[in-house]
Protein backbone atom coordinates (compact mmCIF):
# COMPACT_ATOMS: atom_id res chain seq x y z
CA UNK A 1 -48.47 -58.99 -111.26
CA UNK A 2 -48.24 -55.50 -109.75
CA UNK A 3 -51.08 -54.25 -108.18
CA UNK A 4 -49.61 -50.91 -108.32
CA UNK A 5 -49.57 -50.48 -112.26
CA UNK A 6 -52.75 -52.16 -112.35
CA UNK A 7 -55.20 -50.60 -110.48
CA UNK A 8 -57.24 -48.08 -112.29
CA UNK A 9 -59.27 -46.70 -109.38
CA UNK A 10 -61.41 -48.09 -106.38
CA UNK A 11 -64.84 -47.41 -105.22
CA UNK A 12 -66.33 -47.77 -101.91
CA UNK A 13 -70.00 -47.23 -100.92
CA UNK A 14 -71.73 -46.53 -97.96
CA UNK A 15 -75.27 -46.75 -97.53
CA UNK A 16 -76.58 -43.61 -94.91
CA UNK A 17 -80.36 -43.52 -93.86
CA UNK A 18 -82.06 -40.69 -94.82
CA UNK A 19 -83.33 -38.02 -91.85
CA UNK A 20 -86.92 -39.31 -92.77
CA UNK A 21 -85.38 -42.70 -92.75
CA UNK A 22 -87.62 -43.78 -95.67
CA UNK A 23 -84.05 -43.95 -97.53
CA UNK A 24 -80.78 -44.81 -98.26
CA UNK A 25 -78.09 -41.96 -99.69
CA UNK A 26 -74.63 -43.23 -100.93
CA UNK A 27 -71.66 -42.04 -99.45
CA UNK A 28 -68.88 -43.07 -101.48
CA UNK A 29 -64.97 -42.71 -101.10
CA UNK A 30 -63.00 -42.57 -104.23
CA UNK A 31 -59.64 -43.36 -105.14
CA UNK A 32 -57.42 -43.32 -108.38
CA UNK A 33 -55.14 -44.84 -109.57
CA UNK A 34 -52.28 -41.48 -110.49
CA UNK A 35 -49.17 -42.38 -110.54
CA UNK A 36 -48.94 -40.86 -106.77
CA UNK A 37 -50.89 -43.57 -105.59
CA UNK A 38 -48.89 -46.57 -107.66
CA UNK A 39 -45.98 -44.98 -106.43
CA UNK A 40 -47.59 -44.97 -102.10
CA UNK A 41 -48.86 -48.92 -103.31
CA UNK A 42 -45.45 -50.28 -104.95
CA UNK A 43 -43.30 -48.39 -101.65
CA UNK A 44 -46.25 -49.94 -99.53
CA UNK A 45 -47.11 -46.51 -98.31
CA UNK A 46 -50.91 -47.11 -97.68
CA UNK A 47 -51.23 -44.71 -94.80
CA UNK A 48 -50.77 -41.55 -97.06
CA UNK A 49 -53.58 -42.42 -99.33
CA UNK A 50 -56.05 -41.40 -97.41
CA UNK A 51 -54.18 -37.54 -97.69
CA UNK A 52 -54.44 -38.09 -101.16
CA UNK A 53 -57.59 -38.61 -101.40
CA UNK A 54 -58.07 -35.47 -99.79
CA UNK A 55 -56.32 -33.33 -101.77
CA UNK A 56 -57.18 -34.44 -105.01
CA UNK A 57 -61.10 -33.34 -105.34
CA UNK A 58 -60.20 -31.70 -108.18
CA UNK A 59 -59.11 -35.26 -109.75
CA UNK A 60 -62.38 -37.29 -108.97
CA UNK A 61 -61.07 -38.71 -105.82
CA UNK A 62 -63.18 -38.16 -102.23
CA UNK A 63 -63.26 -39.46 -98.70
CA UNK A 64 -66.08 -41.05 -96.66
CA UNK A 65 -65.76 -38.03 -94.55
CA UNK A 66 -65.83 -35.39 -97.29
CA UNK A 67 -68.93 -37.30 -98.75
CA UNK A 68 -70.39 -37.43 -95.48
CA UNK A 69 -70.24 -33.20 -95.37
CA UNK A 70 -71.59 -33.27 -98.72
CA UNK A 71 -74.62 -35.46 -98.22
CA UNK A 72 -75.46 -33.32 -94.69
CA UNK A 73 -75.15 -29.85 -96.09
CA UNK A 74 -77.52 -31.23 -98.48
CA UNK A 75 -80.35 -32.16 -95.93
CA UNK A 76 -79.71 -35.46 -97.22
CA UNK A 77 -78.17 -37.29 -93.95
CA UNK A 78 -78.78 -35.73 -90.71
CA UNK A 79 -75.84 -34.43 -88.23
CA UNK A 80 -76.09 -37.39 -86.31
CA UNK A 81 -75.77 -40.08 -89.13
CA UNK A 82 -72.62 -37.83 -90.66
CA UNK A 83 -70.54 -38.31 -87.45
CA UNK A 84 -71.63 -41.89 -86.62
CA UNK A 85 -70.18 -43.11 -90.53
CA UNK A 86 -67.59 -40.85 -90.38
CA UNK A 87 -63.72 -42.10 -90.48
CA UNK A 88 -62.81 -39.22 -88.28
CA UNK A 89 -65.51 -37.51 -86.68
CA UNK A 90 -63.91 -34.45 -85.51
CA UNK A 91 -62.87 -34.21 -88.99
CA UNK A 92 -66.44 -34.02 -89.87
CA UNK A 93 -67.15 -31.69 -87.31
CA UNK A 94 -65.32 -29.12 -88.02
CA UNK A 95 -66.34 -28.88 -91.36
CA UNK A 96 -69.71 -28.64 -90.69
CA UNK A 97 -68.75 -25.92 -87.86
CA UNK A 98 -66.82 -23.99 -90.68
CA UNK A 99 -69.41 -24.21 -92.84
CA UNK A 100 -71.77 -22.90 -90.36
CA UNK A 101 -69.75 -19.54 -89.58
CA UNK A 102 -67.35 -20.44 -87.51
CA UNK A 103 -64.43 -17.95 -87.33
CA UNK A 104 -61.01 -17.72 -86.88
CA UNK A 105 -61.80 -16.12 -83.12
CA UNK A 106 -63.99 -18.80 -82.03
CA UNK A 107 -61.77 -21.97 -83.95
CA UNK A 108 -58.32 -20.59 -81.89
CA UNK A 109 -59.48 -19.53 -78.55
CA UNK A 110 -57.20 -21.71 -77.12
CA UNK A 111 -54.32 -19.60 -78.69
CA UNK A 112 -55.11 -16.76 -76.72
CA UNK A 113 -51.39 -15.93 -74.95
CA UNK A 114 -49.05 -17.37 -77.62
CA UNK A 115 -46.81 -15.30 -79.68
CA UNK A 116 -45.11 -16.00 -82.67
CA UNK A 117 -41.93 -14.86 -83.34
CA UNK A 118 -38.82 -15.00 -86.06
CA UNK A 119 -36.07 -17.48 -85.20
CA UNK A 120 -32.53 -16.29 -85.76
């Protein structure tokens, strides 16, 4: 049987301590089963899921990560606990950075010098 035409969706949970730590809040990453994903299981394409998962909010899906940035800009998890269960924390990071203000100055001071320029 073929995973790929089987699987309906998958559900993973993490459990991240409160700031108070008196609780638990649930991170969760989601994943569906659209006929992108059978297509990335069948061809055994697992590392572009994760991209997927990204870019389908609008379908249900979520990372750890982007649950992570929802949870903290809630007061729910603190800064700390976001990075430490985070996938990839400068992923993480910078969300929380461009969420805080951060422009397009400060994010590409290290472009300072470079031109661009039309190929011909």
């Amino acid at each position: 049987m073929d995973l790929s035409l089987n699987l309906k969706g998958v559900v993973a949970q993490q459990l991240i301590p409160s700031p108070d730590g008196r609780s638990r809040k649930v991170a969760m990453e989601i994943l569906l089963g659209t006929p992108l994903v059978q297509d990335y299981i069948r061809d055994g394409e697992i590392h572009k899921l994760k991209e997927v998962m990204k870019d389908s909010v609008q379908l249900g899906m979520k990372t750890f990560d982007q649950s992570l940035f929802e949870l903290y800009q809630a007061g729910e998890i603190s800064y700390e606990d976001a990075l430490r269960y985070a996938d990839s924390q400068n992923e993480v990071r910078l969300r929380i950075k461009l969420s805080q203000g951060g422009d397009a100055r400060t994010l590409s001071q290290g472009l300072d010098g470079v031109e661009i320029s039309e190929i011909r």
